[in-house]
C-alpha atoms as a PDB file:
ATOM      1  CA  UNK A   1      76.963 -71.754 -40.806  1.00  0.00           C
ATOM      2  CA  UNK A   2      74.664 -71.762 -37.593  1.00  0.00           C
ATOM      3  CA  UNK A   3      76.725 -68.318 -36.524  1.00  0.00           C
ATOM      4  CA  UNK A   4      75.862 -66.550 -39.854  1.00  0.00           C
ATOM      5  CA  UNK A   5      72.610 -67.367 -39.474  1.00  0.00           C
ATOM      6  CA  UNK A   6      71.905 -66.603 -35.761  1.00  0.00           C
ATOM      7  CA  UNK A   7      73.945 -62.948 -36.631  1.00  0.00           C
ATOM      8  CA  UNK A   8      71.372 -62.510 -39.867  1.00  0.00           C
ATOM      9  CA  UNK A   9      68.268 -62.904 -37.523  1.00  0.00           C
ATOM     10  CA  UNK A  10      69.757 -60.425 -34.819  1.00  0.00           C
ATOM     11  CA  UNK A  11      70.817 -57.799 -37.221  1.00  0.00           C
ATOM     12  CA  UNK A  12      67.343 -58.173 -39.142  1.00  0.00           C
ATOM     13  CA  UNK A  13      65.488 -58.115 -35.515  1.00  0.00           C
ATOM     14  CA  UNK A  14      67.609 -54.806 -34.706  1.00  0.00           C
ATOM     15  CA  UNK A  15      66.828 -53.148 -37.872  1.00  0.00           C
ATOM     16  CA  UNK A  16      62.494 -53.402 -37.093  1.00  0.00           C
ATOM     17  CA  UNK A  17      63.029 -52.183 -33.788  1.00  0.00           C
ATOM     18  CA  UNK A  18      65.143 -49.339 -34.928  1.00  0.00           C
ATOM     19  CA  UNK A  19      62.450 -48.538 -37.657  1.00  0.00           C
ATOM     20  CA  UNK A  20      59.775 -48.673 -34.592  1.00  0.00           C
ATOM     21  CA  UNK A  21      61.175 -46.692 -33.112  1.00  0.00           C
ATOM     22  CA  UNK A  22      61.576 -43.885 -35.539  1.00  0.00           C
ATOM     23  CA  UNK A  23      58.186 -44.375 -36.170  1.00  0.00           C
ATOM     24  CA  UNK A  24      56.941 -44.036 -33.130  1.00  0.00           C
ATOM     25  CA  UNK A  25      58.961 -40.686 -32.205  1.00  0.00           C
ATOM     26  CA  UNK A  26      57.662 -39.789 -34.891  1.00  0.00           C
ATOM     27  CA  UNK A  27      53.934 -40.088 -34.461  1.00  0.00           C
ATOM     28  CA  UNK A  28      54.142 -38.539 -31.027  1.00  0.00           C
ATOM     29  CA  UNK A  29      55.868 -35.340 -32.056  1.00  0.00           C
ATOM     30  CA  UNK A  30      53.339 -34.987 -34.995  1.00  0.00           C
ATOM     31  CA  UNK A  31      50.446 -34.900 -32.318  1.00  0.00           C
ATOM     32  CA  UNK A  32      48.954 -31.674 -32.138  1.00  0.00           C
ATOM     33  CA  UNK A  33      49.447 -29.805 -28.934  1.00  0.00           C
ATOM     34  CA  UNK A  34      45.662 -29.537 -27.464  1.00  0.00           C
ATOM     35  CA  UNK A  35      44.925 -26.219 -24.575  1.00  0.00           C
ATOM     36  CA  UNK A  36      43.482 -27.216 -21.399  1.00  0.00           C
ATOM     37  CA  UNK A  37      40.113 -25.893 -21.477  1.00  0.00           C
ATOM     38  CA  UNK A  38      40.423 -23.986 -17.839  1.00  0.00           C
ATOM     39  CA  UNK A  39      42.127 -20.530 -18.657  1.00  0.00           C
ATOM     40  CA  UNK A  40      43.561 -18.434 -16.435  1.00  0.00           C
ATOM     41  CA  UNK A  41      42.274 -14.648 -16.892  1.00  0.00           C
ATOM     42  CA  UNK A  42      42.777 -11.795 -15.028  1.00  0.00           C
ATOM     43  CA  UNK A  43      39.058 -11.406 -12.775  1.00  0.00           C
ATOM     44  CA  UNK A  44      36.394  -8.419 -13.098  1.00  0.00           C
ATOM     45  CA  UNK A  45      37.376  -5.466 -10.789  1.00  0.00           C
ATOM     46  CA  UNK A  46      34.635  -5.306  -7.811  1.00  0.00           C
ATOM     47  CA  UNK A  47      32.265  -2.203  -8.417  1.00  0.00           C
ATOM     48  CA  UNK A  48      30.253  -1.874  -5.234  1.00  0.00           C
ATOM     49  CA  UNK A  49      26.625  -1.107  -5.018  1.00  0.00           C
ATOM     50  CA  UNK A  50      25.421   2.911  -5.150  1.00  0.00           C
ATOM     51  CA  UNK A  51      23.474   5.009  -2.701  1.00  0.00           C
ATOM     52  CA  UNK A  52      20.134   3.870  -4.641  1.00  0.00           C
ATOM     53  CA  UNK A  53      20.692   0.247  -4.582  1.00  0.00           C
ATOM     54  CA  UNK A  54      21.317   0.477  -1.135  1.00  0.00           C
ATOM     55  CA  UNK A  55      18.710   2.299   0.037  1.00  0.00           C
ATOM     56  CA  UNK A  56      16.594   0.074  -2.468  1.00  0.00           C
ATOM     57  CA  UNK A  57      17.880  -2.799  -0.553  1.00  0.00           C
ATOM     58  CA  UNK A  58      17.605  -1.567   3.151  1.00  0.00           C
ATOM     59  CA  UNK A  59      16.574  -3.898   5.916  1.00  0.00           C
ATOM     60  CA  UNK A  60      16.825  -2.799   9.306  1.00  0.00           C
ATOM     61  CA  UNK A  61      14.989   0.346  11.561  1.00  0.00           C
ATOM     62  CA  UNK A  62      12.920   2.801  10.478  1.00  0.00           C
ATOM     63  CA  UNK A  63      12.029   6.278  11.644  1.00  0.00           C
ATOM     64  CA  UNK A  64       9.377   9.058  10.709  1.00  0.00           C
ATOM     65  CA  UNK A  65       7.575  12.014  12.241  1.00  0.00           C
ATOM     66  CA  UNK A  66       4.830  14.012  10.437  1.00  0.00           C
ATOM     67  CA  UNK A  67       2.411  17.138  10.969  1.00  0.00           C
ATOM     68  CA  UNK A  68      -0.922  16.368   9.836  1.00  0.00           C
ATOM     69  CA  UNK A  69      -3.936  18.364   9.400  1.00  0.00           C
ATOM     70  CA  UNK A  70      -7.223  16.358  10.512  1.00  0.00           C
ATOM     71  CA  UNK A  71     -10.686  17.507   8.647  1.00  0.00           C
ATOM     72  CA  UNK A  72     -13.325  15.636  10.332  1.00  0.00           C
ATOM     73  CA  UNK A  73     -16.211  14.290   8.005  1.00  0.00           C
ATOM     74  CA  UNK A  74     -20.174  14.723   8.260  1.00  0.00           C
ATOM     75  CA  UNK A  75     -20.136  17.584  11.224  1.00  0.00           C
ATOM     76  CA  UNK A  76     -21.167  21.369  10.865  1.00  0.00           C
ATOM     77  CA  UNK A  77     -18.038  23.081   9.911  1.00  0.00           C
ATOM     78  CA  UNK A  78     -18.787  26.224  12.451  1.00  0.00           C
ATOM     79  CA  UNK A  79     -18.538  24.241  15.151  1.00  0.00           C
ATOM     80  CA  UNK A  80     -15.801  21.559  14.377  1.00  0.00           C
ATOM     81  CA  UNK A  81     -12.761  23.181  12.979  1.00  0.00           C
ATOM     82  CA  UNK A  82      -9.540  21.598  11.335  1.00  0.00           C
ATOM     83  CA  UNK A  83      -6.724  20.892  13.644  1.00  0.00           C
ATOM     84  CA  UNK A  84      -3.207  19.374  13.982  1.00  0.00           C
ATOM     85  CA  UNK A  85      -1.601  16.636  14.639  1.00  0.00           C
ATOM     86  CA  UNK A  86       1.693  15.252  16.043  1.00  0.00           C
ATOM     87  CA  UNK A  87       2.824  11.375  14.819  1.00  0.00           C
ATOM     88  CA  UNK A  88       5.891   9.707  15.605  1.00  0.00           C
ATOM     89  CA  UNK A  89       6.954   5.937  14.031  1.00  0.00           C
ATOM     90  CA  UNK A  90       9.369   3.826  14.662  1.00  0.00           C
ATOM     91  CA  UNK A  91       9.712   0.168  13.018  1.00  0.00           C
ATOM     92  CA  UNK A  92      11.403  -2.866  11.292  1.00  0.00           C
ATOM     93  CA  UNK A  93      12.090  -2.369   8.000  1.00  0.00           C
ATOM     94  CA  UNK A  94      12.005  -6.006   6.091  1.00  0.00           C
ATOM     95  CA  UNK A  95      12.342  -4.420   2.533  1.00  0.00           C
ATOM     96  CA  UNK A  96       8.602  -4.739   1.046  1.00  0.00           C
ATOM     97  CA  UNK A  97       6.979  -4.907   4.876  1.00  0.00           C
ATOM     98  CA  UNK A  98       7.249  -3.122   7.830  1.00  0.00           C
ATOM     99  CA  UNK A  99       5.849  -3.809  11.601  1.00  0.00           C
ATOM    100  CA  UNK A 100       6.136  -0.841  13.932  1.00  0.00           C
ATOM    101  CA  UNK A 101       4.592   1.274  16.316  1.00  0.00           C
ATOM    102  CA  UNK A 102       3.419   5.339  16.249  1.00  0.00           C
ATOM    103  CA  UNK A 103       2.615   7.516  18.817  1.00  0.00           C
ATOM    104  CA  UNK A 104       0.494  10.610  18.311  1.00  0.00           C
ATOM    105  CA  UNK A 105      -1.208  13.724  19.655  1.00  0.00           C
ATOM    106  CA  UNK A 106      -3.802  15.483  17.825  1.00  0.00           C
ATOM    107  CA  UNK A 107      -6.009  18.833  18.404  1.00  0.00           C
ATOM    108  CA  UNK A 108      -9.295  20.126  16.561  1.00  0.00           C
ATOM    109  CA  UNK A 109     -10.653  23.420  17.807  1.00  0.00           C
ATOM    110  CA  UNK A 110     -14.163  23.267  19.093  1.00  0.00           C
ATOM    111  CA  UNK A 111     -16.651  26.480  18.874  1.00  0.00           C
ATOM    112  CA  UNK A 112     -19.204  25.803  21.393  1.00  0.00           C
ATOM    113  CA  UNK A 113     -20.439  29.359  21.054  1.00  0.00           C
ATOM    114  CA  UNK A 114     -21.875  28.233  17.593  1.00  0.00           C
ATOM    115  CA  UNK A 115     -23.594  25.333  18.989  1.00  0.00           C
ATOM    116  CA  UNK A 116     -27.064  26.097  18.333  1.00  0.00           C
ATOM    117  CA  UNK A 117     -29.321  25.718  21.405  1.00  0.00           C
ATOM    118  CA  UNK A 118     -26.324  25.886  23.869  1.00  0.00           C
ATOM    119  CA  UNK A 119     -26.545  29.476  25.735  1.00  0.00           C
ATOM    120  CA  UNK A 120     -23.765  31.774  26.399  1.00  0.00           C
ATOM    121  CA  UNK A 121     -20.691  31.836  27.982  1.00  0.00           C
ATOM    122  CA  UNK A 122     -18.962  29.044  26.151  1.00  0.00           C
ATOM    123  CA  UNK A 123     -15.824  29.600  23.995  1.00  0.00           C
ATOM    124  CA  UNK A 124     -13.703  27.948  21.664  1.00  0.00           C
ATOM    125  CA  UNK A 125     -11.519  24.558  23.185  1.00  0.00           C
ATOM    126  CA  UNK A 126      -9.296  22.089  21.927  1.00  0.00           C
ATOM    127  CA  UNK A 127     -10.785  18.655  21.894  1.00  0.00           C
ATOM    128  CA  UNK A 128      -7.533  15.960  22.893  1.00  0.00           C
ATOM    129  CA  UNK A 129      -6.727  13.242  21.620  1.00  0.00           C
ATOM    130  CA  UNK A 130      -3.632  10.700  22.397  1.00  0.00           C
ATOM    131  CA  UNK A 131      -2.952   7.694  20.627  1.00  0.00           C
ATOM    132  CA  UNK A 132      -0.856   4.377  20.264  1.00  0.00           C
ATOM    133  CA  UNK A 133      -1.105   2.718  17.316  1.00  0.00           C
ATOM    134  CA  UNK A 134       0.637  -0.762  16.194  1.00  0.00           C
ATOM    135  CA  UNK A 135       1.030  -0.379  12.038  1.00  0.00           C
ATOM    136  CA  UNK A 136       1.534  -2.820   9.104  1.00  0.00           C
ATOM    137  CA  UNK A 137       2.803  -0.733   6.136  1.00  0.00           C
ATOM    138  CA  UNK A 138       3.341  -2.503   2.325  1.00  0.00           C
ATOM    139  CA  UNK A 139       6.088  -0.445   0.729  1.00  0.00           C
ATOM    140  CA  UNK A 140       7.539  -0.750  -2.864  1.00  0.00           C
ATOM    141  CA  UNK A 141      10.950  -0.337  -2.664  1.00  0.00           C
ATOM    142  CA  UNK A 142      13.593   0.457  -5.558  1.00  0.00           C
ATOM    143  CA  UNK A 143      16.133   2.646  -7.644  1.00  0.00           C
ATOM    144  CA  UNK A 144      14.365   5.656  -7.643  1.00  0.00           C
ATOM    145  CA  UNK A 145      14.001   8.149  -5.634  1.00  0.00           C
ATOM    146  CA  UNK A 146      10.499   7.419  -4.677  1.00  0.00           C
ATOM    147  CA  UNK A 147       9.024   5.126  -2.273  1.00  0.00           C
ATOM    148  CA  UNK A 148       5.380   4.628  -2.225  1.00  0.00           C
ATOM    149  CA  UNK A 149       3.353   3.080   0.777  1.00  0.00           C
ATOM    150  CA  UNK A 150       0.541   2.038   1.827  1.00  0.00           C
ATOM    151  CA  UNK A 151      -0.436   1.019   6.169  1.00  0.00           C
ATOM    152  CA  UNK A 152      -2.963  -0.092   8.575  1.00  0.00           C
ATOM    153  CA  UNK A 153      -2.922   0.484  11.779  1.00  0.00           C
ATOM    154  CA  UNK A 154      -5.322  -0.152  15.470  1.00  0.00           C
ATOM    155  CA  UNK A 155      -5.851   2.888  17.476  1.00  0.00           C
ATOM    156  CA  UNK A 156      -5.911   3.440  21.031  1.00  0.00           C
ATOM    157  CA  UNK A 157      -7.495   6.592  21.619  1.00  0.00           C
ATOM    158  CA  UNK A 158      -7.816   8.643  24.491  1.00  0.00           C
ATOM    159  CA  UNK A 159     -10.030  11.817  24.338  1.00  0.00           C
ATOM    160  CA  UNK A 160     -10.529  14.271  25.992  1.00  0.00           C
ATOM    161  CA  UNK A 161     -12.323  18.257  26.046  1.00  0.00           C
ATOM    162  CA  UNK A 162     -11.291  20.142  29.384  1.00  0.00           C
ATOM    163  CA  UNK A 163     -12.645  17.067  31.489  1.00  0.00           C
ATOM    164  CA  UNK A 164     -11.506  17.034  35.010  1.00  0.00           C
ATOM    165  CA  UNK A 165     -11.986  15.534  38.269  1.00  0.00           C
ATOM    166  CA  UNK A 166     -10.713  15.695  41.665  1.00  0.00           C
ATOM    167  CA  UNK A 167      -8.441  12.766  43.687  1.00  0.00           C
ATOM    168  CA  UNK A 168      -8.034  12.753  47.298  1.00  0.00           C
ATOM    169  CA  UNK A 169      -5.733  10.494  49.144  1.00  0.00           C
ATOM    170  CA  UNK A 170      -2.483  10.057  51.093  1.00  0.00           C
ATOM    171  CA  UNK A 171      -0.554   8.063  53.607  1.00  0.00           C
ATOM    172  CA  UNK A 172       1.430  10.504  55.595  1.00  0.00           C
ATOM    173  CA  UNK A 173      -0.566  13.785  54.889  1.00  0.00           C
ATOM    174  CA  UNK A 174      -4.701  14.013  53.219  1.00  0.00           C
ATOM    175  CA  UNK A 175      -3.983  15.699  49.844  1.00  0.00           C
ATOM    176  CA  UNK A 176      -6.459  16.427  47.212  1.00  0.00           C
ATOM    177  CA  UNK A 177      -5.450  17.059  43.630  1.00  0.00           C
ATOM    178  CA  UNK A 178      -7.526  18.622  40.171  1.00  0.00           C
ATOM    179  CA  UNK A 179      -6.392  16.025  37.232  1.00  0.00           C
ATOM    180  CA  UNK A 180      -7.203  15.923  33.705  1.00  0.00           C
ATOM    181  CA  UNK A 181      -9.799  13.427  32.420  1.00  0.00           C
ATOM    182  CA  UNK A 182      -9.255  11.244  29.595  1.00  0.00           C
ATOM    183  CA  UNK A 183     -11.865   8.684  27.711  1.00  0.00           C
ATOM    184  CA  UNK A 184     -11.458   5.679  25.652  1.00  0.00           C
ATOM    185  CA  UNK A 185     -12.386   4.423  22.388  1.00  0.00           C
ATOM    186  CA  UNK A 186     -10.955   2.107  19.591  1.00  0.00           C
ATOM    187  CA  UNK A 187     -10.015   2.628  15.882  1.00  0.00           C
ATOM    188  CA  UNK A 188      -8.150   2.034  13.568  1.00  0.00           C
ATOM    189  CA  UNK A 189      -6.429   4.171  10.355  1.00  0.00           C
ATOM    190  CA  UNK A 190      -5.683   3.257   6.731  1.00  0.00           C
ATOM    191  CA  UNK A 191      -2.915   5.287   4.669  1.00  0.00           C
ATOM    192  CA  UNK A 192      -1.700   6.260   1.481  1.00  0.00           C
ATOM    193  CA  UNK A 193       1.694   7.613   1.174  1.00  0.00           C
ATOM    194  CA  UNK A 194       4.574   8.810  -1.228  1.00  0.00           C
ATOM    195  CA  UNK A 195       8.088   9.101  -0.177  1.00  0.00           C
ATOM    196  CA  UNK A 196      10.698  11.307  -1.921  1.00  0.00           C
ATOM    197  CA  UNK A 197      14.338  10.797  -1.381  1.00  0.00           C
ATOM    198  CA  UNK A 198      16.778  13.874  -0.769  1.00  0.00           C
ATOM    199  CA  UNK A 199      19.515  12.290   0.540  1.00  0.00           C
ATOM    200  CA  UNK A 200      21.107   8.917   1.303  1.00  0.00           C
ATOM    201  CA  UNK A 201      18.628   7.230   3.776  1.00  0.00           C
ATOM    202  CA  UNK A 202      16.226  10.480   4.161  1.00  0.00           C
ATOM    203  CA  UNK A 203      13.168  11.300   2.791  1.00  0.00           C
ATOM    204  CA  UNK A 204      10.265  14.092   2.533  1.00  0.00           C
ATOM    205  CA  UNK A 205       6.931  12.022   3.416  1.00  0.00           C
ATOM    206  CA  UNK A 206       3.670  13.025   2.091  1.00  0.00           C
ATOM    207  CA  UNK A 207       0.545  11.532   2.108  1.00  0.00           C
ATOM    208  CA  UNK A 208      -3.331  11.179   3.588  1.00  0.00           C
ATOM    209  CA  UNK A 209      -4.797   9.332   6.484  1.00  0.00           C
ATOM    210  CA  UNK A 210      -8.473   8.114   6.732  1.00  0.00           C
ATOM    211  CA  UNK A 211      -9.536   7.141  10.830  1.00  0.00           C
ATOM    212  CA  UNK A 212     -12.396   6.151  12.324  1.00  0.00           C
ATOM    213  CA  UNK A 213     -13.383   5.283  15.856  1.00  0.00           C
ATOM    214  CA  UNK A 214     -15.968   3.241  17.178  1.00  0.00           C
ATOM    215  CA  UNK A 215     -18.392   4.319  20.247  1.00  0.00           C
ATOM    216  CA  UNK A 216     -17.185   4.312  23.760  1.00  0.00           C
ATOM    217  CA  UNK A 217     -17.151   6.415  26.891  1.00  0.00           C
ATOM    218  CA  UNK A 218     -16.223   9.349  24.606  1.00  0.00           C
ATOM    219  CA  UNK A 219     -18.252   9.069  21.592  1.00  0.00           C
ATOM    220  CA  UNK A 220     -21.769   7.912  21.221  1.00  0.00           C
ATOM    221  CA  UNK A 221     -21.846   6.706  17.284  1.00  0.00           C
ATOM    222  CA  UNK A 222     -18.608   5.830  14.894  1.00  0.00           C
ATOM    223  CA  UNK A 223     -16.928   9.418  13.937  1.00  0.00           C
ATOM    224  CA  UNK A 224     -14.356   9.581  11.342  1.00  0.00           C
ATOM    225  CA  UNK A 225     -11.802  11.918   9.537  1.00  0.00           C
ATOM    226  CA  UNK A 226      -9.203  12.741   7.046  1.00  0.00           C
ATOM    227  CA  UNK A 227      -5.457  13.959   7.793  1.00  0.00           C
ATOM    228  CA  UNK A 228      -3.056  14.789   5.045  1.00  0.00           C
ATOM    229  CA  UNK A 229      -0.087  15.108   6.274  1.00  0.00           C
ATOM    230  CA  UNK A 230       3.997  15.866   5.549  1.00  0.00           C
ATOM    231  CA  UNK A 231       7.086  15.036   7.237  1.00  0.00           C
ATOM    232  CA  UNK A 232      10.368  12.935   7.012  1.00  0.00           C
ATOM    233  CA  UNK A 233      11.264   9.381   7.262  1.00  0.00           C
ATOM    234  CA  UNK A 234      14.571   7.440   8.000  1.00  0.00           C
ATOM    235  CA  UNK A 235      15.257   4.229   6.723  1.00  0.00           C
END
């Protein structure tokens, strides 16, 4: 009696755990099969940067050299005539700023013979001047194929009209020698310029120059003048 019994309660206990089972197979393979959420697609091919962004995002040296005309302001026109000039830069380009340094010669024809109240015998002469000048320049650069500007620089000036005097000296020999006689005075000159790109990293430069320079042992008063100017610049 005790052995049917004990066999009833095993065979019912083996029948639930077979149903669980089932069940529970079951309920997992009816779960639905979920993605992960980090996919593994093929990447964007690289397209590197063109000429213009490049140029547009330069930082590094820059070069220019120009040929200016100066036109000096508030002098009689027969006497002082319009002349060239020479300019050479050279600086670090930072993108929107630039620090740098130009060197310069410039020229403007003199007519003493129509200097009223000065006698004869006087001709036409080149009045010299040589200049270093330290320059901030504000540029705008981009896509296109221009490049506007604008600088500031402080001129050292050195003038000079067919000035000489005469050295003498010498340690092993007595030697005297003509030289040539240049004068000093500061200023400083604000620009406005416009440069047009014709090829990766070169431009045509165009623009106009307003100086000044303040008395010294060349000029008695504040002079001034305007150079427009063309030329190229490197960046």
């Amino acid at each position: 009696m005790i052995n049917e019994r004990f066999c009833a309660v095993v065979g019912l206990l083996t029948l639930l755990l077979c149903t669980s089972a089932t069940s529970a197979q079951g309920a997992w393979a009816s779960e639905p099969y979920q993605a992960s959420p980090y996919t593994t697609g093929t990447p964007e091919p690289y397209s590197p940067p063109s000429s213009a962004e490049k140029v547009a995002a330069h930082r590094g040296y820059m070069g220019a050299f120009s040929l200016g005309v100066p036109v000096w302001l508030n002098v009689d026109r027969n006497v002082v005539r319009p002349g060239a000039e020479l300019y050479g830069f050279g600086g670090f380009d930072m993108g929107y700023v630039v620090f740098g340094l130009g060197l310069g010669a410039m020229w403007t024809p003199i007519n003493f013979y129509n200097i009223p109240g000065i006698g004869t015998g006087f001709d036409r002469r080149p009045m010299t001047r040589l200049f270093l000048s330290p320059e901030f320049r504000v540029q705008v650069p981009n896509r296109s194929p221009l490049l506007p500007y604008i600088g500031i620089s402080f001129d050292a000036n050195w003038w000079r009209v067919r000035e000489t005097d005469v050295v003498c000296g010498g340690t092993y020999y007595y030697y005297c020698a003509r030289i040539a006689v240049f004068r000093f005075t500061p200023g400083m000159t604000a620009k406005l310029g416009l440069a047009f790109r014709v090829a990766s990293g070169g431009f045509i430069d165009i623009g106009v120059k307003y100086s000044l320079t303040g008395p010294g042992s060349f000029f008695f008063r504040r002079e001034q003048w305007v150079t427009p100017y063309i030329g190229m610049l490197f960046r």
